[in-house]
N, C-alpha and C. Protein backbone atom coordinates (compact mmCIF):
# COMPACT_ATOMS: atom_id res chain seq x y z
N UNK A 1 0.84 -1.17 0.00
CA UNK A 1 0.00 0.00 0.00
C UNK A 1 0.89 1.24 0.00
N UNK A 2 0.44 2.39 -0.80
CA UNK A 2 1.56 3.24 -0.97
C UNK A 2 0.56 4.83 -0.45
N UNK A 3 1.36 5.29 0.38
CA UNK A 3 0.54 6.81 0.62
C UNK A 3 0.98 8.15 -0.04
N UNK A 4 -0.51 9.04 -0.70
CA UNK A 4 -0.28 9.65 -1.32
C UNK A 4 0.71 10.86 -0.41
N UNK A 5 1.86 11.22 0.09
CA UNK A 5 2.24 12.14 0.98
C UNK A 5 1.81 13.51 0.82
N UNK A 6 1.72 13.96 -0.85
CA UNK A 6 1.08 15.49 -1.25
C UNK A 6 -0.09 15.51 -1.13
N UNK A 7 -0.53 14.52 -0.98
CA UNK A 7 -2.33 14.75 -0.67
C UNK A 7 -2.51 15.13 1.08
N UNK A 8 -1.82 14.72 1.89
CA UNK A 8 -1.92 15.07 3.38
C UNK A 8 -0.78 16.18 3.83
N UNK A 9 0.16 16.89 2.85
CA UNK A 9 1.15 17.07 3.16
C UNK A 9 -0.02 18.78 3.96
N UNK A 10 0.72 19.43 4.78
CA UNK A 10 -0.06 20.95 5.11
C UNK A 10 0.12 21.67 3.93
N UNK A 11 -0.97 22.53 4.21
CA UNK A 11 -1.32 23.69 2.81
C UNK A 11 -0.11 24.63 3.27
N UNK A 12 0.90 25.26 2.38
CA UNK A 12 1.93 25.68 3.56
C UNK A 12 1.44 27.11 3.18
N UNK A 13 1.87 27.95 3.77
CA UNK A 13 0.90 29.50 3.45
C UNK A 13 2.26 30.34 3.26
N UNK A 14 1.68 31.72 2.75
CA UNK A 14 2.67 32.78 2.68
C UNK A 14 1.85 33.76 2.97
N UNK A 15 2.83 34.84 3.07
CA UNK A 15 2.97 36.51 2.73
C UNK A 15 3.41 37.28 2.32
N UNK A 16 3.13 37.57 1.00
CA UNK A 16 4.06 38.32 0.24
C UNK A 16 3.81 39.63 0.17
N UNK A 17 4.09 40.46 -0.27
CA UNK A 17 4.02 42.04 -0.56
C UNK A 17 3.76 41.88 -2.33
N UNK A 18 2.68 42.90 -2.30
CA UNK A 18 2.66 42.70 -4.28
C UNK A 18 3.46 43.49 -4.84
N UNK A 19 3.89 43.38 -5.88
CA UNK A 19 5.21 43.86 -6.56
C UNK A 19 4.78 45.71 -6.68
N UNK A 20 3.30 46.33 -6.37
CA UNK A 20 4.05 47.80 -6.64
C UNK A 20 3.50 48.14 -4.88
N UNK A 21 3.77 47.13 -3.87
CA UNK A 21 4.04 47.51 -2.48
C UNK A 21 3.08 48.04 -1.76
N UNK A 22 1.90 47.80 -2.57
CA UNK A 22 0.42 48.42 -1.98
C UNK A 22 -0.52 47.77 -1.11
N UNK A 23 -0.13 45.93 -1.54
CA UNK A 23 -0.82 45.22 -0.32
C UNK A 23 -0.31 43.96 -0.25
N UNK A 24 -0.50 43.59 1.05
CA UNK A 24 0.43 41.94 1.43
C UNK A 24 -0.41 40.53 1.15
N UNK A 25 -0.66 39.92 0.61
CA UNK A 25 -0.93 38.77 0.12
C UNK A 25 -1.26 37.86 1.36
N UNK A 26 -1.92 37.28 1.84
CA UNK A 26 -1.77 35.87 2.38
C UNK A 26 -2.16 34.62 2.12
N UNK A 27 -1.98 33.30 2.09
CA UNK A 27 -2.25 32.41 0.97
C UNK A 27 -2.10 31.34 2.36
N UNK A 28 -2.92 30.28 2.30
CA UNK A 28 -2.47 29.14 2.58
C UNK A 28 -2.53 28.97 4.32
N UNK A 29 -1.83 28.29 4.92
CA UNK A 29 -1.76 28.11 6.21
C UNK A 29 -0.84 29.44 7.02
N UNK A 30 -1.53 30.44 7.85
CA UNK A 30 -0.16 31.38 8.28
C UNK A 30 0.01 30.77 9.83
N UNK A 31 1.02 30.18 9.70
CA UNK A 31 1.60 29.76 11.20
C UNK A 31 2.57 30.84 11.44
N UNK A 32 3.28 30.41 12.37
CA UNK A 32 4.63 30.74 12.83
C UNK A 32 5.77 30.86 12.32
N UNK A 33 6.22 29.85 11.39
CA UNK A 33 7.40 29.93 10.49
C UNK A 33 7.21 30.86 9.18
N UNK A 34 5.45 31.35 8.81
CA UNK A 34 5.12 31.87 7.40
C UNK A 34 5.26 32.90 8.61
N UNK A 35 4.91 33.34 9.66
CA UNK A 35 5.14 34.63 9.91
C UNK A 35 6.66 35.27 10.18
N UNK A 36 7.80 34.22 10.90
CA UNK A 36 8.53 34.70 11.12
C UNK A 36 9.59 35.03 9.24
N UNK A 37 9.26 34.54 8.57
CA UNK A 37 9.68 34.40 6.84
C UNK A 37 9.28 35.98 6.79
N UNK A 38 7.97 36.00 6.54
CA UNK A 38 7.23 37.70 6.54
C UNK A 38 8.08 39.11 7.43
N UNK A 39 8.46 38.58 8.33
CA UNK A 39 9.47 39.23 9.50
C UNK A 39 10.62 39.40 8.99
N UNK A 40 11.32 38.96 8.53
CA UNK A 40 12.85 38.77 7.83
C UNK A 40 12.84 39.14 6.18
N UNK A 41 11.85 39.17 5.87
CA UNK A 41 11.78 39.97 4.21
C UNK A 41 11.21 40.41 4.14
N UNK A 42 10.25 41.62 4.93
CA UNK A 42 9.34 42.35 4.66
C UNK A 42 9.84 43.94 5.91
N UNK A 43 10.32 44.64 5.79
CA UNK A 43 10.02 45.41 6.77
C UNK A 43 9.21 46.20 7.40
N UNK A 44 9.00 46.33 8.41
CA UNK A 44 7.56 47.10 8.99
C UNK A 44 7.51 48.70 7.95
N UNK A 45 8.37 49.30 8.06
CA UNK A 45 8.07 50.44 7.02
C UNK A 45 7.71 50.54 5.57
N UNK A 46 7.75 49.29 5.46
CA UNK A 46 7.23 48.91 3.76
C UNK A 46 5.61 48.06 4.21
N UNK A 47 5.27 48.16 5.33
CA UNK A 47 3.78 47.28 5.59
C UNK A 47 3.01 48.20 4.94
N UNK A 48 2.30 47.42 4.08
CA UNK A 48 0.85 48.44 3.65
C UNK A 48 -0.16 48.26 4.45
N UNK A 49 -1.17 49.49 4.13
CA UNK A 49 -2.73 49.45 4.62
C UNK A 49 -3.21 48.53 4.53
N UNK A 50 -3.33 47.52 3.42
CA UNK A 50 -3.98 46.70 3.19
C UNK A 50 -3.89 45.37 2.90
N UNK A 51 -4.42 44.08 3.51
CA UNK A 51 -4.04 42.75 3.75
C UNK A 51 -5.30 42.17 2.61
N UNK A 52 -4.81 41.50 1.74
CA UNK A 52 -5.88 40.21 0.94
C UNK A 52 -5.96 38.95 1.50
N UNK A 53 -6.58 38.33 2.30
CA UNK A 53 -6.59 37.11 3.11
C UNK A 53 -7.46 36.19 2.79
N UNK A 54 -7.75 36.80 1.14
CA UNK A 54 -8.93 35.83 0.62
C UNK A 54 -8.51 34.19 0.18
N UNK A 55 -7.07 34.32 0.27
CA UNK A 55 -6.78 32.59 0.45
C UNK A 55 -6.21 31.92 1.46
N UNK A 56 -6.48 32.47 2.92
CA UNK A 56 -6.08 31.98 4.10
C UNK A 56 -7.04 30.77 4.21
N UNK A 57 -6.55 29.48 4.62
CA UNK A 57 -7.32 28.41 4.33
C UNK A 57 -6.87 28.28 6.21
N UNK A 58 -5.97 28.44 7.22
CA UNK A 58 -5.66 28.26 8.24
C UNK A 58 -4.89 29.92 8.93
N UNK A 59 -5.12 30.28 10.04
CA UNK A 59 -4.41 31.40 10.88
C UNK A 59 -4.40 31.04 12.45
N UNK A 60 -3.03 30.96 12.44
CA UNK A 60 -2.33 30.78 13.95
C UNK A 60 -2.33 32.09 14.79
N UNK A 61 -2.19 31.90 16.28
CA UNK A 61 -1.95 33.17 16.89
C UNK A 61 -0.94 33.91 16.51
N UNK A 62 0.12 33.17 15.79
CA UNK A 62 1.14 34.42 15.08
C UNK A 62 0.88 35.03 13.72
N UNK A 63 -0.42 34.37 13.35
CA UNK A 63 -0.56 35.52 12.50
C UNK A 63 -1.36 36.15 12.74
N UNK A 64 -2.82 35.97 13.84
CA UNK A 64 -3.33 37.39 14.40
C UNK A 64 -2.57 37.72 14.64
N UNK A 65 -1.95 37.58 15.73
CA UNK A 65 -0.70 38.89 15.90
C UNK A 65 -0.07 39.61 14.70
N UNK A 66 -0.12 38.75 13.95
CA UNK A 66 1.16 39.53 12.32
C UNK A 66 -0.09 41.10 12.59
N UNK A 67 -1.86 40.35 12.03
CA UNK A 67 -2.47 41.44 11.94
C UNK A 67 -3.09 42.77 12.82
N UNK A 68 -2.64 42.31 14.20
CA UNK A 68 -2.66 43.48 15.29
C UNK A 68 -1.58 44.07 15.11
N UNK A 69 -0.37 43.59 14.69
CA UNK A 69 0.84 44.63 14.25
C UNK A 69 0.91 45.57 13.33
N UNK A 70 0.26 45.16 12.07
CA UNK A 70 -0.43 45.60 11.27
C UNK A 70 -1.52 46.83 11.42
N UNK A 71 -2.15 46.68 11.87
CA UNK A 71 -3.71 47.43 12.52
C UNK A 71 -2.65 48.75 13.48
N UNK A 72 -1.83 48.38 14.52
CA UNK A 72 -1.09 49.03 15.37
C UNK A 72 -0.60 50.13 14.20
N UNK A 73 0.26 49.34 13.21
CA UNK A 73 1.17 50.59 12.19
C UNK A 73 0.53 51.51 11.91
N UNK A 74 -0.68 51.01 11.04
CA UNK A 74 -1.49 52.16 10.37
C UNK A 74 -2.65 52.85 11.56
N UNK A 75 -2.80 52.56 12.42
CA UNK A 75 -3.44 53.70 13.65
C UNK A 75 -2.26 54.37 14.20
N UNK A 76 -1.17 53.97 14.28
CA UNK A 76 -0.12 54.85 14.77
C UNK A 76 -0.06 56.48 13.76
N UNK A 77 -0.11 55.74 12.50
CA UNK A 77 0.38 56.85 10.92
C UNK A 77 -1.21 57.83 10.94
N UNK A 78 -2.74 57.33 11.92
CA UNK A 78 -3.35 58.08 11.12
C UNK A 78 -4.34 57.59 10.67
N UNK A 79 -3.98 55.87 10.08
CA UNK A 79 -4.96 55.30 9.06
C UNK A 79 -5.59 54.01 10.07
N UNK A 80 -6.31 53.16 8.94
CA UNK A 80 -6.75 51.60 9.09
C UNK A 80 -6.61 50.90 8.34
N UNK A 81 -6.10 49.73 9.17
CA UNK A 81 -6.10 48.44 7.92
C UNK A 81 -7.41 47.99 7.61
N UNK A 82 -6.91 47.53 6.43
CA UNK A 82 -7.96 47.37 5.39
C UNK A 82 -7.54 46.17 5.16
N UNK A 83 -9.09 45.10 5.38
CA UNK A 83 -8.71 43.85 5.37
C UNK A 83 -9.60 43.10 4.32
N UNK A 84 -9.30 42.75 2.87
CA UNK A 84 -9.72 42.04 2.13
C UNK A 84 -10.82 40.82 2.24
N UNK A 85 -11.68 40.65 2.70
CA UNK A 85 -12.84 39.53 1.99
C UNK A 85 -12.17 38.45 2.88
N UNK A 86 -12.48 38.43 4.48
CA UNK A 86 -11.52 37.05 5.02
C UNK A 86 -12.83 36.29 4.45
N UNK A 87 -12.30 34.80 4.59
CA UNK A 87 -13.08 33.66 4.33
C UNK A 87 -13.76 33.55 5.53
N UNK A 88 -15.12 33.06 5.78
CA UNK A 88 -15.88 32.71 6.51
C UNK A 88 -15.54 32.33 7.90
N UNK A 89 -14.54 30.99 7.76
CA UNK A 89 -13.79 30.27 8.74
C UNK A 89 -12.80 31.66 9.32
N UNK A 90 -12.17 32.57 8.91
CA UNK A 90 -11.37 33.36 9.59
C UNK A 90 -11.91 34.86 9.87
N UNK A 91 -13.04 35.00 9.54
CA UNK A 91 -14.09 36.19 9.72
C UNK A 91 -14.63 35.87 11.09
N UNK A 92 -15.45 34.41 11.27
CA UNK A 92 -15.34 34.01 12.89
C UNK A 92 -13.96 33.84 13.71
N UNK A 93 -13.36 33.78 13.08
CA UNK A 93 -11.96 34.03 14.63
C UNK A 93 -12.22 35.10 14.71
N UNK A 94 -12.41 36.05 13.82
CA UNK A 94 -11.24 37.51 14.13
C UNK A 94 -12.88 37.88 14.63
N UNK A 95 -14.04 37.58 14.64
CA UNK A 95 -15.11 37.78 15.58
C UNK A 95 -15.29 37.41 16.96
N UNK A 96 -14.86 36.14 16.77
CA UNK A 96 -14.72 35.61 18.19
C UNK A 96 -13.82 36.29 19.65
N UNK A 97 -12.57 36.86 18.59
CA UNK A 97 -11.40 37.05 19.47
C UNK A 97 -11.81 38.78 19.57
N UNK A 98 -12.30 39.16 19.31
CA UNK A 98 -12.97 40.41 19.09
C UNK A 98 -11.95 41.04 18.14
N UNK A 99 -10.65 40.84 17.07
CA UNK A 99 -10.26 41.66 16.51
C UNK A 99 -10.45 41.84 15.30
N UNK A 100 -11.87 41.68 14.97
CA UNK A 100 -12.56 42.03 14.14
C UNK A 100 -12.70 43.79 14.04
N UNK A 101 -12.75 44.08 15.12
CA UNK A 101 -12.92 45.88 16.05
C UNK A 101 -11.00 46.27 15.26
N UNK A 102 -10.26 45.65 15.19
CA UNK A 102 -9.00 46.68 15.11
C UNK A 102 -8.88 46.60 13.47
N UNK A 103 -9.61 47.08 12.69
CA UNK A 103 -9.27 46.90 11.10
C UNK A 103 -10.77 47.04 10.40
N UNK A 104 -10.90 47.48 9.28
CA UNK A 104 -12.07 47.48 8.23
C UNK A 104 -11.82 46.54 7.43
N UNK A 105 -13.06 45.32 7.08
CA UNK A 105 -13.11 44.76 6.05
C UNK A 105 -13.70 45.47 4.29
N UNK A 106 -12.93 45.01 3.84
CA UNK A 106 -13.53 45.53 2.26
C UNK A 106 -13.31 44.73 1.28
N UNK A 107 -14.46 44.90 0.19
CA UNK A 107 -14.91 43.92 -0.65
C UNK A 107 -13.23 43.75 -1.50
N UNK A 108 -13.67 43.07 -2.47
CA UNK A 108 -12.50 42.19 -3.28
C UNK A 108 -12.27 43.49 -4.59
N UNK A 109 -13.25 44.12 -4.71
CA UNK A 109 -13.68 45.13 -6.07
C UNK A 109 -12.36 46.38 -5.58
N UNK A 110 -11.78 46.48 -4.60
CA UNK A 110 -10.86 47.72 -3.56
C UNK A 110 -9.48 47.24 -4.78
N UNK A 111 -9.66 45.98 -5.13
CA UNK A 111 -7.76 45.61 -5.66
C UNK A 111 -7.89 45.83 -7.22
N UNK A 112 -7.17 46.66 -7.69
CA UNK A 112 -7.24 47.05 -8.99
C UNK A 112 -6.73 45.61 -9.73
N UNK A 113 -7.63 45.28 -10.95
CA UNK A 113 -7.47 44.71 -11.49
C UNK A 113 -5.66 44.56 -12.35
């Protein structure tokens, strides 16, 4: 009997910054190691307003935290994060945990084609 390993392997997640630096991407599972990656190639003065989390399929407490750090920057400057279309499953955390309150959600129509 042979097991498929890519079929169980974890969805592994990222965060990227989009190439003209306007908003950070998240994709996939954000644990701890996708956050501390995000930490080491991204610097806080290059964080944008705005997070797309429309393919977060999993979020660990280090990556709420990524997004209270986040939320922190831009209320420090003035502004709010602006949080892309979470999926269902991560719209109830960030309800549950109440930090739904530190950031605005906005539709998917906000990211220029």
């Amino acid at each position: 009997m042979t097991t498929d390993v890519e079929a169980t392997a974890p969805d592994h997640g990222s965060v990227e910054l989009s190439a003209d630096g306007t908003l950070l991407v998240f994709t996939g599972e954000i644990d701890k190691d996708v956050v501390r990656q995000f930490r080491v190639t991204v610097r806080p003065a290059e964080w944008p307003a705005r997070v797309d989390v429309r393919g977060v399929t999993f979020m660990s407490s280090a990556g709420l935290e990524l997004l209270v750090h986040l939320a922190r920057k831009q209320k420090r400057a003035g502004g709010e994060l602006e949080v892309v279309e979470p999926p269902t499953s991560l719209r109830l955390l960030l309800n549950q945990t109440g930090l739904s309150r530190v950031f605005r959600s906005v539709p998917a129509s906000v990211i220029p084609a």
